[in-house]
Protein backbone atom coordinates (compact mmCIF):
# COMPACT_ATOMS: atom_id res chain seq x y z
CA UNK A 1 290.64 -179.24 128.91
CA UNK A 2 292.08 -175.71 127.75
CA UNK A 3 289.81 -175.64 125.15
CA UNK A 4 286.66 -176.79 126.99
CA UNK A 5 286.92 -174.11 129.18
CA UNK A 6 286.76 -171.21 126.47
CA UNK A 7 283.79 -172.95 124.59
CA UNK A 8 281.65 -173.43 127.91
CA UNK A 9 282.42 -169.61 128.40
CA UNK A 10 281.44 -168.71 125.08
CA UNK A 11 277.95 -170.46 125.24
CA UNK A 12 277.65 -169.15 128.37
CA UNK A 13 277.68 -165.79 126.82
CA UNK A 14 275.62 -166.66 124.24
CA UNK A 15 272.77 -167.58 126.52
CA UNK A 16 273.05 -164.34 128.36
CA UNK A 17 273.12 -162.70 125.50
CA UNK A 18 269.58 -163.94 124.66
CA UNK A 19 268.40 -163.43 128.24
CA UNK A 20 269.41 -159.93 127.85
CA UNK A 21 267.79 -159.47 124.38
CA UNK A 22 264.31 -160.87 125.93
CA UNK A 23 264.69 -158.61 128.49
CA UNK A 24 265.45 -155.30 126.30
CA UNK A 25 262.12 -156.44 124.37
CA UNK A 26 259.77 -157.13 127.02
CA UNK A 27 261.02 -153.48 128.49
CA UNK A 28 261.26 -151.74 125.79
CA UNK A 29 258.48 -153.15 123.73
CA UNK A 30 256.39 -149.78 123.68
CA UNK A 31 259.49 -148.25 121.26
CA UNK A 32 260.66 -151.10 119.82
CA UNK A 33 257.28 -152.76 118.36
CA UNK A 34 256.75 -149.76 116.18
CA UNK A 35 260.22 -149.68 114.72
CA UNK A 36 260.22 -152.94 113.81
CA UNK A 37 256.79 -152.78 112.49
CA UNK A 38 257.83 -149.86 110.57
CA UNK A 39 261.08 -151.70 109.09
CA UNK A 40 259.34 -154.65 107.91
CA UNK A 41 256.62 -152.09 105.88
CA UNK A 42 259.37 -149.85 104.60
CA UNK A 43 261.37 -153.20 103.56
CA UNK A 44 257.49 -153.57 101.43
CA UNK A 45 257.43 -150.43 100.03
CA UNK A 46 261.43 -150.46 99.00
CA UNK A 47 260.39 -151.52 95.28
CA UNK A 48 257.83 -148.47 94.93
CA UNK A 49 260.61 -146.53 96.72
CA UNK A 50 263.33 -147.16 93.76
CA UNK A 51 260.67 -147.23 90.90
CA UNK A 52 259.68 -143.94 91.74
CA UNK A 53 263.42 -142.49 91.94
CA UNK A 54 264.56 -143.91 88.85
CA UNK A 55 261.69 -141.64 87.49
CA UNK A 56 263.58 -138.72 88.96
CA UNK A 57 260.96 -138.23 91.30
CA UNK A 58 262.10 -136.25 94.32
CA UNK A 59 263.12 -138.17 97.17
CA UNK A 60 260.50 -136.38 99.70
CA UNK A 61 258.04 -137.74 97.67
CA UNK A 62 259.12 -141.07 96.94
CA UNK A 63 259.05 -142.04 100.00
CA UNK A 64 255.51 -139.87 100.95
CA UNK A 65 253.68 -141.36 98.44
CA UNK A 66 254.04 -144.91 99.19
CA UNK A 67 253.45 -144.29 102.86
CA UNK A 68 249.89 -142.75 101.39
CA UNK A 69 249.42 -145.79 99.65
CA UNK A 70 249.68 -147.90 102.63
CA UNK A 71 247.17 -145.40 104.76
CA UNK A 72 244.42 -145.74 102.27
CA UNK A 73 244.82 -149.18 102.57
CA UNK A 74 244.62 -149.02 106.44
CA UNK A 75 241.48 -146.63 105.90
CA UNK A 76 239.79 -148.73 103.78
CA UNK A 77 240.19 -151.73 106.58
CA UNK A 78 239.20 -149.57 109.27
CA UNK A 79 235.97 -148.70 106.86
CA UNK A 80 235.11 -152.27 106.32
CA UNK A 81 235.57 -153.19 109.81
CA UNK A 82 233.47 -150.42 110.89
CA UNK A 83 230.56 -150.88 108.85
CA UNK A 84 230.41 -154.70 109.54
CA UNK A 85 230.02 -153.92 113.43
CA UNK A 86 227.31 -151.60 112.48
CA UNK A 87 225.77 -154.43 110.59
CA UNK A 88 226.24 -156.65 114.02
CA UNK A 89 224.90 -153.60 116.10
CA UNK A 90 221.62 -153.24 113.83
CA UNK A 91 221.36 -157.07 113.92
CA UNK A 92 221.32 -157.08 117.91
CA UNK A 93 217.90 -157.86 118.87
CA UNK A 94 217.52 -160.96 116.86
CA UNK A 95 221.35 -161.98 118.14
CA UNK A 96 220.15 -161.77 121.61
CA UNK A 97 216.82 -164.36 120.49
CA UNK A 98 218.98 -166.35 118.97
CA UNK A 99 221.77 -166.32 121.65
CA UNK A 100 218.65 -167.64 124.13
CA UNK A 101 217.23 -170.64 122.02
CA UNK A 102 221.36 -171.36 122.20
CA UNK A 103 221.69 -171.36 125.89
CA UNK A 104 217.68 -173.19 126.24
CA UNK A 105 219.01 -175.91 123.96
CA UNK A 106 221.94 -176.04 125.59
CA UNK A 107 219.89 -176.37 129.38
CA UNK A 108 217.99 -179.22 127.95
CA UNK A 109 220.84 -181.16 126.62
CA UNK A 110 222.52 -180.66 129.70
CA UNK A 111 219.75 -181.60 131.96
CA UNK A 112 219.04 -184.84 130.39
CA UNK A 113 222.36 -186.73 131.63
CA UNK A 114 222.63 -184.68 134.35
CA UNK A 115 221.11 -183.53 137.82
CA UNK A 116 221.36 -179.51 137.33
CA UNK A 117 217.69 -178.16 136.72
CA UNK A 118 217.71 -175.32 134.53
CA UNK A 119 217.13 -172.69 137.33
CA UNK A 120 220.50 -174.58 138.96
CA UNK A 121 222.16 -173.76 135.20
CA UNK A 122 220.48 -170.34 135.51
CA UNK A 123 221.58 -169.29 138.76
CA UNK A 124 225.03 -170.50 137.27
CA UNK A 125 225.14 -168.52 134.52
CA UNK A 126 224.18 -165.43 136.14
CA UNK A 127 226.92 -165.96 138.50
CA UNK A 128 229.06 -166.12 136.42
CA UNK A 129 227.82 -163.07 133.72
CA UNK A 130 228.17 -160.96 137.06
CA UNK A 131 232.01 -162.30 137.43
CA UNK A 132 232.24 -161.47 133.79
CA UNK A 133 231.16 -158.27 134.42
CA UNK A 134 233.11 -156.96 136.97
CA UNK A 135 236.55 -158.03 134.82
CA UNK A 136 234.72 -156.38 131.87
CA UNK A 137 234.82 -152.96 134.25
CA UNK A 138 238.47 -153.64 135.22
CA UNK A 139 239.18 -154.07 131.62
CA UNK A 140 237.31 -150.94 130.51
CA UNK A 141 238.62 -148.97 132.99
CA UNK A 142 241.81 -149.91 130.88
CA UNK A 143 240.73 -148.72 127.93
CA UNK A 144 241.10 -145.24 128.11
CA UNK A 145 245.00 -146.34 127.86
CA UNK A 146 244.86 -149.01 125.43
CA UNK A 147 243.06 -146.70 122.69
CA UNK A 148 245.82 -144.35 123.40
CA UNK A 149 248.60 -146.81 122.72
CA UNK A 150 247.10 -147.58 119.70
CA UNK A 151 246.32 -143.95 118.19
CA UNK A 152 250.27 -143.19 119.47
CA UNK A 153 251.65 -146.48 117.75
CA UNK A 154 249.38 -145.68 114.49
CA UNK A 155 250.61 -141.89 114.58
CA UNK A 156 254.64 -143.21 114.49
CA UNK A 157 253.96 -145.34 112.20
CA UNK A 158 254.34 -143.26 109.24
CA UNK A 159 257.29 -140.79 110.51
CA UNK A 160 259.08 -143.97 111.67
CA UNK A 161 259.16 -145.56 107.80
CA UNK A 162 259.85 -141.98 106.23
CA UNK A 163 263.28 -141.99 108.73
CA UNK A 164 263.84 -145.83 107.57
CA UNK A 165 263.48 -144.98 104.12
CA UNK A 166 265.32 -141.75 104.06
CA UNK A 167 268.18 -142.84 106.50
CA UNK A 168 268.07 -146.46 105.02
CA UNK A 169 272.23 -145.41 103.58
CA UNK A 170 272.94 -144.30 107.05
CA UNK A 171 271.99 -147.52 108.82
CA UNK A 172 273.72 -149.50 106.26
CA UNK A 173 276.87 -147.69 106.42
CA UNK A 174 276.29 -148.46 110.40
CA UNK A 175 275.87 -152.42 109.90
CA UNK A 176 278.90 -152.44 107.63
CA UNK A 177 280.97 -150.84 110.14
CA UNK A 178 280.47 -153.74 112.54
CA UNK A 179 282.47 -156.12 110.29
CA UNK A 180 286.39 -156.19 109.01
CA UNK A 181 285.94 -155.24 105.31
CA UNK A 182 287.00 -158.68 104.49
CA UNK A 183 283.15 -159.71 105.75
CA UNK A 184 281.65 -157.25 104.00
CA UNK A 185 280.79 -159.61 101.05
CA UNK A 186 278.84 -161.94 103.08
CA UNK A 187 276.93 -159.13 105.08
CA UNK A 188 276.19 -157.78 101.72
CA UNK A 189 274.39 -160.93 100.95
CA UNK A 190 273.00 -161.31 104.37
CA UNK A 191 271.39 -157.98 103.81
CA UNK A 192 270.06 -158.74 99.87
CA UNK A 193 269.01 -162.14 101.30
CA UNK A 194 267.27 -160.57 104.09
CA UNK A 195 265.32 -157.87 102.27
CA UNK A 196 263.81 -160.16 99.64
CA UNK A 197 263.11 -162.72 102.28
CA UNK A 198 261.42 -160.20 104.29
CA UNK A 199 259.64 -158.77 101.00
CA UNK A 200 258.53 -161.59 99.45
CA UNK A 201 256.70 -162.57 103.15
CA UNK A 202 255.12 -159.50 103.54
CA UNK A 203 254.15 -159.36 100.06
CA UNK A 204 252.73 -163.19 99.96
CA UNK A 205 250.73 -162.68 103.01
CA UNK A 206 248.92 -160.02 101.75
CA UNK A 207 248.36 -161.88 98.72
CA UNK A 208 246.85 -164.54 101.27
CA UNK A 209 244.60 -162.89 103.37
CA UNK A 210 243.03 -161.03 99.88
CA UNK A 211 242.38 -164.72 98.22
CA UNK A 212 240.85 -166.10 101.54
CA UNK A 213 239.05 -162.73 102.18
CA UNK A 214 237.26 -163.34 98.95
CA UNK A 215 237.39 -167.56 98.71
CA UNK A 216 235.92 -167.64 102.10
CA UNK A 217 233.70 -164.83 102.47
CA UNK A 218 232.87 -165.30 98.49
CA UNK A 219 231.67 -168.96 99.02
CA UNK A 220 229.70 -168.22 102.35
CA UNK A 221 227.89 -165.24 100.75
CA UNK A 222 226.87 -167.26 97.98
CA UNK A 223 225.60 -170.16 100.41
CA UNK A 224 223.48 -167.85 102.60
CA UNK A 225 225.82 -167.39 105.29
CA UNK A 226 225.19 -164.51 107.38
CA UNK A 227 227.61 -161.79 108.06
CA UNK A 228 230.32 -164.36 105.60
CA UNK A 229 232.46 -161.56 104.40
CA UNK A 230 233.45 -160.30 108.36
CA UNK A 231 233.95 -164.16 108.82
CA UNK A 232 236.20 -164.38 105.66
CA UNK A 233 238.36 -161.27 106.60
CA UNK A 234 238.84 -162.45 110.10
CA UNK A 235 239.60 -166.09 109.22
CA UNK A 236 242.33 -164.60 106.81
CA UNK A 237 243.82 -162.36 109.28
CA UNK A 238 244.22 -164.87 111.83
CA UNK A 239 245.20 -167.39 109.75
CA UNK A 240 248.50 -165.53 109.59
CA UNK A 241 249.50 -166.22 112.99
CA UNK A 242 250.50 -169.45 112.51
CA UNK A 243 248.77 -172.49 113.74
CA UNK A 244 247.11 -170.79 116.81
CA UNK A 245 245.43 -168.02 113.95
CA UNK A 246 243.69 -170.78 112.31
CA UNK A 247 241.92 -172.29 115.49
CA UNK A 248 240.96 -168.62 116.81
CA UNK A 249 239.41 -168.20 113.58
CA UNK A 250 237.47 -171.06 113.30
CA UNK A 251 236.12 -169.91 116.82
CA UNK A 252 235.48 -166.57 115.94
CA UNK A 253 233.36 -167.94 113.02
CA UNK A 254 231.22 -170.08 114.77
CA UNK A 255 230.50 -167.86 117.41
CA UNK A 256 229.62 -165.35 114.08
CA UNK A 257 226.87 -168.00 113.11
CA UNK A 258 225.35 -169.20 116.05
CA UNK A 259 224.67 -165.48 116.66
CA UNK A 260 222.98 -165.63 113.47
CA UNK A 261 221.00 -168.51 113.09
CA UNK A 262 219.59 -171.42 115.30
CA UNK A 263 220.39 -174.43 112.53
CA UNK A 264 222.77 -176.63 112.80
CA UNK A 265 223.79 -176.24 109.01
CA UNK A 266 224.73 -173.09 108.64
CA UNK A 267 227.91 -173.86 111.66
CA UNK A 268 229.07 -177.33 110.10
CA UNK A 269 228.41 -175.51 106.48
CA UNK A 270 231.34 -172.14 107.62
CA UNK A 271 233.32 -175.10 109.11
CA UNK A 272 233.54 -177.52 105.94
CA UNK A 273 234.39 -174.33 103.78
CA UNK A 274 237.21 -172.99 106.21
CA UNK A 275 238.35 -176.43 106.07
CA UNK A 276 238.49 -176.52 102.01
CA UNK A 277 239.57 -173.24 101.77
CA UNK A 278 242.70 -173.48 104.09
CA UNK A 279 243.20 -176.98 102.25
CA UNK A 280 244.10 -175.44 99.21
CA UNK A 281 245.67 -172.42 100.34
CA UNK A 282 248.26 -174.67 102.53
CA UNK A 283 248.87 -177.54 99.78
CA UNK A 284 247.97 -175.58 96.71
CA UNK A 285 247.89 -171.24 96.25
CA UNK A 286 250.43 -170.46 99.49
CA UNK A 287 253.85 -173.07 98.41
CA UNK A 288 253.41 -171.27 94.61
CA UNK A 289 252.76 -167.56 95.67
CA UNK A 290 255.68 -168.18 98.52
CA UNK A 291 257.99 -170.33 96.96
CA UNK A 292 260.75 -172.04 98.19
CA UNK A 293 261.72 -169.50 100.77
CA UNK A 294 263.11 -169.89 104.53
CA UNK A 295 261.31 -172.42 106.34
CA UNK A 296 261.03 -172.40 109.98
CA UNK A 297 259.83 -176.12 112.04
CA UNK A 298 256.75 -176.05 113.35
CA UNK A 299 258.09 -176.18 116.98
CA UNK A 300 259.63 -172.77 117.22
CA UNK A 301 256.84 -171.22 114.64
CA UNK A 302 254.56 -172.02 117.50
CA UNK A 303 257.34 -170.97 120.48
CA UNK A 304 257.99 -167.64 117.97
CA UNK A 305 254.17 -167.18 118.46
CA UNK A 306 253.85 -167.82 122.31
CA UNK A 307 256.84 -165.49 122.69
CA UNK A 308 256.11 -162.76 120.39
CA UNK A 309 251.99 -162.51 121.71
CA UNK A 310 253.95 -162.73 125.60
CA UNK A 311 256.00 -159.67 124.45
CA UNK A 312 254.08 -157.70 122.44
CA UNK A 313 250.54 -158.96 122.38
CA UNK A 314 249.09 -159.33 118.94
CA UNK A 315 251.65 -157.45 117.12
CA UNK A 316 254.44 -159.47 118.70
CA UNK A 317 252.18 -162.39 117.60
CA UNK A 318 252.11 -160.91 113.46
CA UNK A 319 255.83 -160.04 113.94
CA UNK A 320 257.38 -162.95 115.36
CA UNK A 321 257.71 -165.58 111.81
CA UNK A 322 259.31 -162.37 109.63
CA UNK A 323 262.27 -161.82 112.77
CA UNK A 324 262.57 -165.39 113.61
CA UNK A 325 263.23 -165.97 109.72
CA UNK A 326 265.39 -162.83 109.60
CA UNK A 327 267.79 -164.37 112.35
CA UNK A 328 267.91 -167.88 110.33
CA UNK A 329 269.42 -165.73 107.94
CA UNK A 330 271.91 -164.34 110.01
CA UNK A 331 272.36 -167.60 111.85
CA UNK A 332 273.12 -169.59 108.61
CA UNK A 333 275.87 -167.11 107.36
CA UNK A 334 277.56 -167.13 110.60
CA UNK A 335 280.17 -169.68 111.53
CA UNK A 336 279.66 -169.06 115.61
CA UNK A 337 275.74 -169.33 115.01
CA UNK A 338 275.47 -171.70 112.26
CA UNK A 339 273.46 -174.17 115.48
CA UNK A 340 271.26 -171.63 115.84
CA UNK A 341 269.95 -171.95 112.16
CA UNK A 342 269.78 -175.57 112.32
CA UNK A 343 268.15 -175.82 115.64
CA UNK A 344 265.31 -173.04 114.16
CA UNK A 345 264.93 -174.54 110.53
CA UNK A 346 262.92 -177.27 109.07
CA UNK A 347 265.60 -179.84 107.71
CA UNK A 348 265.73 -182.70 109.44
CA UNK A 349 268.97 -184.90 109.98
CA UNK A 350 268.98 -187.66 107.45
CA UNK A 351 270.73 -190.07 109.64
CA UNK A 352 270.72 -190.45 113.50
CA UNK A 353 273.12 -187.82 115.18
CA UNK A 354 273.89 -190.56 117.88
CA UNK A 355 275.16 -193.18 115.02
């Protein structure tokens, strides 16, 4: 019984210490989305970082001109982005035409196996478009803030991965401070492990969305598809949320060609290619560009998801696979946590635990 008592204590503490890590992040998320944000980039741009001071670059500008690299990129998405809703702006009339052979369509199927007339549906709709409308207000009205947030979080960005970068010794020498020096060893590899975990994710991802971006949108320009290349960048954006990305994207592209056509084809055509496409990039391009790396079950993938979006909203949702596979790491090199890592990975238990 002596011993009971301290373990029960112990998890005890451990589960307040989680309650009271949720709670620092769903308080302090405005501060501490942006730092981690700008961790996991400056963890990206390490290599650049050291290739450009063993050229005896100054260290100033090793760590400036990597940061430019990364705004140009960030430009150039903005650009594309840009000039595709311009394309969907110039395109509005015959959206709207097609939008209402939709809806008629829709009102006759509808009709026939039911007792709605279409000025029943009608009055419906409009009902509900003026609901719509007065969230759209509330949400507008909103705005103002939002677009603020985002110009304020874009505008750290960059001064918080200079500090990371030129600091990085500084918050080392703090982590190795936490430990007896007879630890150090393993938080040394914890830390290696960790930064060409966190690498080699960022790094593959991109590598992901650029071969969907041009698979996808590729394929569908050469079919006839309109608007295919805003369809292909979405889908590969959103496919790196896992699981939920992939369904919002299919969404997102069928809504894209209904607004653009009134056949059938063209919707089951962007479907069947999404379908190939993520087929090979899940069984084929993704396992070789990734490798064997840290592999999180699908349960808490999805959980990590849920969590991160109910924390952070979409960022949470882009940041939550790189920290829950960060604390896997930590988890698996720790003899108080080792559960932890088990409980989050993907290896299951070869025999029954019961037996």
């Amino acid at each position: 019984m002596t011993n009971e008592f301290p373990t029960t204590v112990k998890r005890a503490i451990e589960l307040l210490g989680l309650a009271l890590i949720v709670a620092i992040l769903v308080i302090g998320k405005d501060i501490i989305t942006p730092v981690l944000t700008a961790f996991f980039v400056s963890i990206m741009l390490l290599p650049i970082y050291r290739f450009l001071m063993k050229r005896k670059v100054p260290e100033s500008l090793a760590i400036l001109l990597p940061i430019l690299v990364v705004l140009v990129f960030v430009s150039l998405i903005i650009w594309f982005f840009s000039a595709q809703l311009g394309s969907l702006v110039n395109d509005l009339p015959q959206i709207k035409q097609n939008i209402s052979k939709h809806l008629n369509s829709l009102s006759m199927w509808i009709s026939g196996f039911t007792n709605y007339s279409a000025k029943e549906q009608l009055d419906f709709i409009n009902t509900k478009s003026n609901d719509l409308l007065a969230i759209g207000g509330k949400v507008a009205s909103g705005a103002a803030v939002t677009l603020s947030s985002v110009f304020i979080f874009v505008g750290l960005l960059p001064i918080y991965i200079y500090l990371i970068l030129f600091y990085k010794d500084t918050l080392l020498r703090f982590v190795f401070m936490w430990f007896n020096p007879k630890e150090h060893a393993k938080v040394k590899e914890v830390v290696y492990e960790t930064e060409a975990i966190i690498k080699n994710y960022l790094v593959g991802l991109l590598i992901q969305v650029s071969y969907m971006t041009v698979l996808l949108g590729g394929i569908l320009l050469i079919i006839g598809i309109k608007h295919a290349l805003l369809i292909g960048v979405i889908f590969a954006i959103l496919n790196l949320i896992p699981y939920v990305g992939a369904l919002i994207g299919n969404l997102i592209g069928v809504l894209l060609t209904l607004t653009s056509s009134t056949e059938l084809w063209p919707i089951i055509t962007v479907l069947g290619v999404i379908a190939v496409v993520q087929f090979l990039d899940n069984n084929i391009l993704m396992p070789r560009i990734v490798g064997s790396k840290i592999k999180i079950n699908a349960l808490f993938s999805i959980l990590g998801v849920l969590i991160g979006g109910s924390i952070a909203g979409v960022p949470g949702m882009f940041l939550s696979m790189p920290i829950v596979a960060v604390l896997k790491i930590i988890f698996d090199r720790s003899e108080g946590f080792k559960k932890w890592g088990v409980l989050l990975g993907d290896e299951r238990p070869t025999k029954n635990p019961m037996l």
